[in-house]
C-alpha atoms as a PDB file:
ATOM      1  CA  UNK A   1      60.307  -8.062   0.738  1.00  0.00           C
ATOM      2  CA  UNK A   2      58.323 -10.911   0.047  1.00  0.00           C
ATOM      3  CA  UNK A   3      56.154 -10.263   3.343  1.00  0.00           C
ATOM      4  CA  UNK A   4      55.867  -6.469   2.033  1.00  0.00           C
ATOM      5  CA  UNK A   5      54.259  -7.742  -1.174  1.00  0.00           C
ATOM      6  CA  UNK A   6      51.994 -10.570   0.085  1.00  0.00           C
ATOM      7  CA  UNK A   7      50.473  -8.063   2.933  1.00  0.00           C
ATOM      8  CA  UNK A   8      49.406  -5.655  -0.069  1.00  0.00           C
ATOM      9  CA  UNK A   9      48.337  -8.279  -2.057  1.00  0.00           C
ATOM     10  CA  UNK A  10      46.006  -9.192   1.181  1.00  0.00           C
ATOM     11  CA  UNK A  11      45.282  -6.019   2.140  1.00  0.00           C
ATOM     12  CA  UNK A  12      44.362  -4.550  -1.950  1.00  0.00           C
ATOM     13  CA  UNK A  13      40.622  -6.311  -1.941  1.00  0.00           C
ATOM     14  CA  UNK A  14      40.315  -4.897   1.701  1.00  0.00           C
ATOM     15  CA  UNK A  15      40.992  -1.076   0.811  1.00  0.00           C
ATOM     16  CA  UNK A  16      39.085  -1.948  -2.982  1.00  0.00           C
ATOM     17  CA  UNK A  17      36.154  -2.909  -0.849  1.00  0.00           C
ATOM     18  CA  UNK A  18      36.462   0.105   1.949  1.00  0.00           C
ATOM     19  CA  UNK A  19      36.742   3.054  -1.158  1.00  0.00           C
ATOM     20  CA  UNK A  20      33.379   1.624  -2.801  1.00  0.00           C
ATOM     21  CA  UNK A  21      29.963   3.002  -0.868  1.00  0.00           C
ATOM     22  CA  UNK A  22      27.368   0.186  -0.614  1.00  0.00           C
ATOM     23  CA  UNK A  23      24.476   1.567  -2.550  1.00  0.00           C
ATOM     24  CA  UNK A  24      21.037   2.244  -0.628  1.00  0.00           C
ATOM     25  CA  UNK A  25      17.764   1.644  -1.553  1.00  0.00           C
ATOM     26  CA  UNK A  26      15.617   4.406  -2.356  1.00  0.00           C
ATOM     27  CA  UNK A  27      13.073   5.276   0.817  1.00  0.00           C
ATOM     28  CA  UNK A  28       9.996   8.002   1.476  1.00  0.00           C
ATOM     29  CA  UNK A  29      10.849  11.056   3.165  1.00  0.00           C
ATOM     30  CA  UNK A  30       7.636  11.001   4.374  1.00  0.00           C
ATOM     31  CA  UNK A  31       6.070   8.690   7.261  1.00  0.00           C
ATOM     32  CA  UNK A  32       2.767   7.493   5.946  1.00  0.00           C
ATOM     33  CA  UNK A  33       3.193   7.649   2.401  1.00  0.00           C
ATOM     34  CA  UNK A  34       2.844   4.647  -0.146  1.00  0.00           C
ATOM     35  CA  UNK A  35       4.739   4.318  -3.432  1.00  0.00           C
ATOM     36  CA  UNK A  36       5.058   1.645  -5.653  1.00  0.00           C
ATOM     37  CA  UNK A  37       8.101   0.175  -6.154  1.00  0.00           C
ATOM     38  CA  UNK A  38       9.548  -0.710  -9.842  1.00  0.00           C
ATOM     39  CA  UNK A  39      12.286  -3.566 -10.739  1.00  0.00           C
ATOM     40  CA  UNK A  40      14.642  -1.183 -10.710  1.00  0.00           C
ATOM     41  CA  UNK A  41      14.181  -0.231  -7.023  1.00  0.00           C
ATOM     42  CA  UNK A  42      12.775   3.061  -8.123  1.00  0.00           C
ATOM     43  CA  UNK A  43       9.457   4.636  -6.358  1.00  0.00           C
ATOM     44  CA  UNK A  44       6.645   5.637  -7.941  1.00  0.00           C
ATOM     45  CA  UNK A  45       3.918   7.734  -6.354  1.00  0.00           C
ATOM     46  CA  UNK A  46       0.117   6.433  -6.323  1.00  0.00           C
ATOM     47  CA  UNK A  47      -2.819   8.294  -7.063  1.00  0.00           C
ATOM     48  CA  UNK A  48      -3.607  10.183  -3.694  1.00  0.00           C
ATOM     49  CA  UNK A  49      -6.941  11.029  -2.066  1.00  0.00           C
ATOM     50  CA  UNK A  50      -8.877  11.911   0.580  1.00  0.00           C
ATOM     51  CA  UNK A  51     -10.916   9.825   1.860  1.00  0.00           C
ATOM     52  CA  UNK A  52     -14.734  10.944   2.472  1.00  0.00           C
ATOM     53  CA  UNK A  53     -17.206   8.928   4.558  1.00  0.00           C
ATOM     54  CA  UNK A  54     -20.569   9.271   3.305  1.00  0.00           C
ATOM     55  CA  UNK A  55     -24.043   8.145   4.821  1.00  0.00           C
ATOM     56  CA  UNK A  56     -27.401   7.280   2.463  1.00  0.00           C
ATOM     57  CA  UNK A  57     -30.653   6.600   3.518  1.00  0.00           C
ATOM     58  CA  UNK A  58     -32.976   4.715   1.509  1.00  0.00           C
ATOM     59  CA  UNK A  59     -36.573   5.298   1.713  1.00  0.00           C
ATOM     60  CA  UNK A  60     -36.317   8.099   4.828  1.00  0.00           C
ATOM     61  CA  UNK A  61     -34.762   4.588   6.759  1.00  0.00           C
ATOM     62  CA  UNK A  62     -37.167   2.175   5.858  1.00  0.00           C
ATOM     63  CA  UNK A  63     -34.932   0.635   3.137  1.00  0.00           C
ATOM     64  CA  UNK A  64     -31.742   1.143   5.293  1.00  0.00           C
ATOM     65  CA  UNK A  65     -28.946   2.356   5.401  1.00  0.00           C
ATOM     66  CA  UNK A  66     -24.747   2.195   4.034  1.00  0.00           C
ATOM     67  CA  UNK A  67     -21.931   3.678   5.288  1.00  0.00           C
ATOM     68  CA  UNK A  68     -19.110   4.077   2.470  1.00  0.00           C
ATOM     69  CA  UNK A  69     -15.838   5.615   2.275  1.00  0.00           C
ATOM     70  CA  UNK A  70     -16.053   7.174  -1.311  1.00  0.00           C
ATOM     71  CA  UNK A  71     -12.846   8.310  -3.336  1.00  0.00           C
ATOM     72  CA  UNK A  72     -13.368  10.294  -6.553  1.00  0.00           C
ATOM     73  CA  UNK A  73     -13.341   8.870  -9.958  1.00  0.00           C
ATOM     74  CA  UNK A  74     -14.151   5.645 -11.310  1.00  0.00           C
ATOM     75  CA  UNK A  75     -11.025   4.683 -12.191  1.00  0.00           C
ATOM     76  CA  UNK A  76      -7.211   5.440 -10.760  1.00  0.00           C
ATOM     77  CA  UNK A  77      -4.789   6.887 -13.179  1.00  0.00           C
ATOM     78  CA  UNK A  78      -2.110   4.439 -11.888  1.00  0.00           C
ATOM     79  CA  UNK A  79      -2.347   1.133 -12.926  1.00  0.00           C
ATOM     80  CA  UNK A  80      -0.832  -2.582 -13.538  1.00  0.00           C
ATOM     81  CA  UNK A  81      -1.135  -5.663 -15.475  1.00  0.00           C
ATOM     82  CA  UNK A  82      -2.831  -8.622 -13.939  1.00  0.00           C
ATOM     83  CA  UNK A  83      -0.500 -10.985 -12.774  1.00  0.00           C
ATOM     84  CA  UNK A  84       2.252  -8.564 -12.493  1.00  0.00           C
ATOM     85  CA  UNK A  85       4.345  -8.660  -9.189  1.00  0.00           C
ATOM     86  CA  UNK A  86       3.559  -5.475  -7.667  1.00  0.00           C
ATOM     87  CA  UNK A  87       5.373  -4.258  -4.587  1.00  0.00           C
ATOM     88  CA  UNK A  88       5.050  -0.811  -2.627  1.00  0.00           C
ATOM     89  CA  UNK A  89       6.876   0.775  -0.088  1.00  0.00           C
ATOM     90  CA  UNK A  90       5.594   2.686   2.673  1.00  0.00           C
ATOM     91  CA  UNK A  91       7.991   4.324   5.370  1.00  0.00           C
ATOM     92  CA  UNK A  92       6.646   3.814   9.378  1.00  0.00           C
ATOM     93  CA  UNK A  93       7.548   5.069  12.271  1.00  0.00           C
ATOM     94  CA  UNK A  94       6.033   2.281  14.797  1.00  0.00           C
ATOM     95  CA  UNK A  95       9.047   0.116  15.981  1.00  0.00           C
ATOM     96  CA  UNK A  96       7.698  -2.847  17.398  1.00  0.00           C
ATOM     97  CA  UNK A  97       3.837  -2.797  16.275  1.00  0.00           C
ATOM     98  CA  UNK A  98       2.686  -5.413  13.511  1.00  0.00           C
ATOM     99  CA  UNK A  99       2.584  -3.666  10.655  1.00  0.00           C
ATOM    100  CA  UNK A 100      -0.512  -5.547   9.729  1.00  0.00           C
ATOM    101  CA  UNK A 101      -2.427  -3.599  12.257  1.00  0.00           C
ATOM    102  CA  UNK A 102      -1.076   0.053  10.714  1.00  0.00           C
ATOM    103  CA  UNK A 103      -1.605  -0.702   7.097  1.00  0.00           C
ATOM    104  CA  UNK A 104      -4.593  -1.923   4.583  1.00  0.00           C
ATOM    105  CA  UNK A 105      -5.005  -2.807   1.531  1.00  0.00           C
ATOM    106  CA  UNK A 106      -8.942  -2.838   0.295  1.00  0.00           C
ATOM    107  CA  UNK A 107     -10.435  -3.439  -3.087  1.00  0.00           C
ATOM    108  CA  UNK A 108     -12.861  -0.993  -4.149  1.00  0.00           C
ATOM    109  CA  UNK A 109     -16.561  -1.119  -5.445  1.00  0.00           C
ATOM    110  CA  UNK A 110     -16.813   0.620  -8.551  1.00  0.00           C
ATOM    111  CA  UNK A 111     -19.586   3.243  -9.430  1.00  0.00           C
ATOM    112  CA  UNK A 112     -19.907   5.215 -12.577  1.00  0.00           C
ATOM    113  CA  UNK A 113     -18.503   8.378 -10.912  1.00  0.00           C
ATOM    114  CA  UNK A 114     -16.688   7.152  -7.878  1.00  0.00           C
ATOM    115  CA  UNK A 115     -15.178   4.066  -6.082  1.00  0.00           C
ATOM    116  CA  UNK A 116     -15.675   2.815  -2.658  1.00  0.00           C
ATOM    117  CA  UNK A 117     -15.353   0.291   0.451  1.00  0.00           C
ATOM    118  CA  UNK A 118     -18.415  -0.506   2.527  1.00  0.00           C
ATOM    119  CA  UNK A 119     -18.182  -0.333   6.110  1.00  0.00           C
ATOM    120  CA  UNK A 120     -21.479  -0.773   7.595  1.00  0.00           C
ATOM    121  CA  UNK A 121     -25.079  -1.522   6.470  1.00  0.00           C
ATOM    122  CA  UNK A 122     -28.410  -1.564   8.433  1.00  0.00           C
ATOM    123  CA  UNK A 123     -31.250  -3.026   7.447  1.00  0.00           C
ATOM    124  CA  UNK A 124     -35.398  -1.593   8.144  1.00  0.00           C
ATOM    125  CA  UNK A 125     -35.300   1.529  10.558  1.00  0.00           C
ATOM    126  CA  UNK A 126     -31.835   0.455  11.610  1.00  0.00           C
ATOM    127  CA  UNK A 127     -32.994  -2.796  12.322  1.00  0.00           C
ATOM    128  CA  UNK A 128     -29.862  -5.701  11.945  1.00  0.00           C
ATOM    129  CA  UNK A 129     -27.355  -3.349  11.448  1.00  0.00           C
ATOM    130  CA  UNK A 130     -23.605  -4.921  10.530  1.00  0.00           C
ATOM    131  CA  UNK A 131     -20.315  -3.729  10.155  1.00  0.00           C
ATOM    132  CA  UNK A 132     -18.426  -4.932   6.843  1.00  0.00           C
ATOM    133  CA  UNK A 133     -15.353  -3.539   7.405  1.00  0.00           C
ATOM    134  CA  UNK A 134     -12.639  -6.380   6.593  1.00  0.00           C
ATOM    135  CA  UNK A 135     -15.039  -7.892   3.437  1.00  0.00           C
ATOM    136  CA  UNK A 136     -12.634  -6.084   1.211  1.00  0.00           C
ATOM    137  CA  UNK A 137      -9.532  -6.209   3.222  1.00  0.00           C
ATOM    138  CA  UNK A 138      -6.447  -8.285   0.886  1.00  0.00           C
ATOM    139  CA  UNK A 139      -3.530  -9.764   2.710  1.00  0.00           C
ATOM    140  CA  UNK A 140       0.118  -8.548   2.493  1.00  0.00           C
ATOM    141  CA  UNK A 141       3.591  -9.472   2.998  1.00  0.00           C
ATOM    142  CA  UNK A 142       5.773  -7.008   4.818  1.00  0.00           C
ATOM    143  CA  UNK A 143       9.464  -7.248   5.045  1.00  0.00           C
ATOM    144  CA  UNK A 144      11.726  -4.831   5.955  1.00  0.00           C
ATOM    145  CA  UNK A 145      13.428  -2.590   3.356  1.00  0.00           C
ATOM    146  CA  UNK A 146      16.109  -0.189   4.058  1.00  0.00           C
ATOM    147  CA  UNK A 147      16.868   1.530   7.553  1.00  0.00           C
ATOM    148  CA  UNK A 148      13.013   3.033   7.783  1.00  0.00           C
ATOM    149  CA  UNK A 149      10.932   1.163   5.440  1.00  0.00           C
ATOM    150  CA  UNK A 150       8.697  -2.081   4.507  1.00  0.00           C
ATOM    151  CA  UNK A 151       8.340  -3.214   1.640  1.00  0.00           C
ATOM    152  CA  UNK A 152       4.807  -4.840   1.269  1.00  0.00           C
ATOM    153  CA  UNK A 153       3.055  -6.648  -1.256  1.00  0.00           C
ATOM    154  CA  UNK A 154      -0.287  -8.431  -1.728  1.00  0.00           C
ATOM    155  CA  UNK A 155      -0.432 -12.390  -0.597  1.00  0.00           C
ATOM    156  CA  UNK A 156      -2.052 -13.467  -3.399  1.00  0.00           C
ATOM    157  CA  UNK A 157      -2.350 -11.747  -6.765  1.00  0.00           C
ATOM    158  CA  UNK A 158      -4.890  -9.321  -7.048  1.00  0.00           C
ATOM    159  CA  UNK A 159      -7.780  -9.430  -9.774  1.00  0.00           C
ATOM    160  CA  UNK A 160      -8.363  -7.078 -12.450  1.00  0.00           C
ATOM    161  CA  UNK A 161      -9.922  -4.023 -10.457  1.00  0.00           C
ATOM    162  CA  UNK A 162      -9.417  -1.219  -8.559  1.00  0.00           C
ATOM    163  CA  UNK A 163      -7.945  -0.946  -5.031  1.00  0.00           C
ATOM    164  CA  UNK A 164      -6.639   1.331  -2.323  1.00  0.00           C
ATOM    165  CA  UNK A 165      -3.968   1.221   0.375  1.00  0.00           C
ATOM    166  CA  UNK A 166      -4.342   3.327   3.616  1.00  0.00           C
ATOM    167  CA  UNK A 167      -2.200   3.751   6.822  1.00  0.00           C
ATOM    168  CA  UNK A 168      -3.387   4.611  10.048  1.00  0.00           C
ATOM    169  CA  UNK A 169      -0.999   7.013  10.292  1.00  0.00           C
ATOM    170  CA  UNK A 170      -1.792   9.452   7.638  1.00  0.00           C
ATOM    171  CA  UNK A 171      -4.976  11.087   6.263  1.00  0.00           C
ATOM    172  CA  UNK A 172      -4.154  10.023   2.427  1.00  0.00           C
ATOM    173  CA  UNK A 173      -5.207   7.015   0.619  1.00  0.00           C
ATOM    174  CA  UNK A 174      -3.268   5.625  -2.119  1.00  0.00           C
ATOM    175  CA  UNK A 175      -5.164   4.256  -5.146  1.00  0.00           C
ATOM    176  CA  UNK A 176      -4.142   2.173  -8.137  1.00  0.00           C
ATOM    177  CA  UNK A 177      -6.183   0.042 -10.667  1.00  0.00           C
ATOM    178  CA  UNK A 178      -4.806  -3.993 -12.067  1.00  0.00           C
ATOM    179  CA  UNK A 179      -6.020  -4.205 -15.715  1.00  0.00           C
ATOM    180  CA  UNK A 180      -6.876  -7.894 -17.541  1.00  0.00           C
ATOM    181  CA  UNK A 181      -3.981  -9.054 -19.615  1.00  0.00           C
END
């Protein structure tokens, strides 16, 4: 009798512990899509474009030339406080490929009727033309987060502004805007 009643005593936080489900963390359905991630572990979705490459010439080439990716608006409907920790989540489907190489996150040159990164300039005619793709590339953490996701989030805190993430495996980017305090 006593054995009887110091096995169920053992065995009662065992079966407490089997009956309760271990709660999971909320993921995308979709590969490729960014959402940012509130303290409560809910998702949020971003402001989502696409993104349009556009060309100018200045002075029929003589003044040179910029290559931009342009997004609409001057301003993203989604924003944050400066200094606020800001986290997104973005599900993958590359096992074994630094995530670094799959996802960016730029901050964008503002324009009174769009926003935009930069990715190549020429000067005269064509004449010392550069790429400036990376200029306005910011660092991020990645760790994993639940069975099919990362959880990423800048290195250092981002600047009043406004900024974009993109993946290289979708066709969307995800925009969001850090106010001053």
């Amino acid at each position: 009798m006593k054995y009887a009643a110091l096995l169920m005593l053992t065995a009662l936080p065992l079966l407490t512990l089997v009956g309760q489900e271990v709660k999971k963390v909320q993921e995308p359905e979709y590969i490729g899509i960014v959402f940012s991630l509130d303290p409560a572990g809910t998702l949020l979705p971003l402001e989502r474009q696409q993104p349009n490459t556009q060309t100018k010439v200045i002075g029929l080439g003589y003044g040179g030339a910029k290559t931009s990716i342009i997004f609409k608006g001057p301003a993203s409907p989604v924003r944050f406080k400066a200094g606020q920790n800001i986290q997104f989540v973005v599900r993958l489907n590359a096992p074994g490929i630094d995530p670094e190489s799959l996802v960016n996150l730029d901050v964008l040159k503002v324009s009174k009727d769009h926003r935009e990164i930069v990715i190549a300039k020429a000067g005269s005619i064509g004449m010392n033309a550069k790429s400036t793709s990376g200029e306005s590339l910011r660092s991020l953490n990645f760790v994993k987060y639940g069975e099919r996701s990362l959880k990423l989030s800048p290195v250092e805190p981002l600047g009043p502004g406004e900024y974009v993430i993109t993946t290289t495996l979708g066709q969307s980017a995800f925009l969001f805007g850090i106010d001053a305090n």
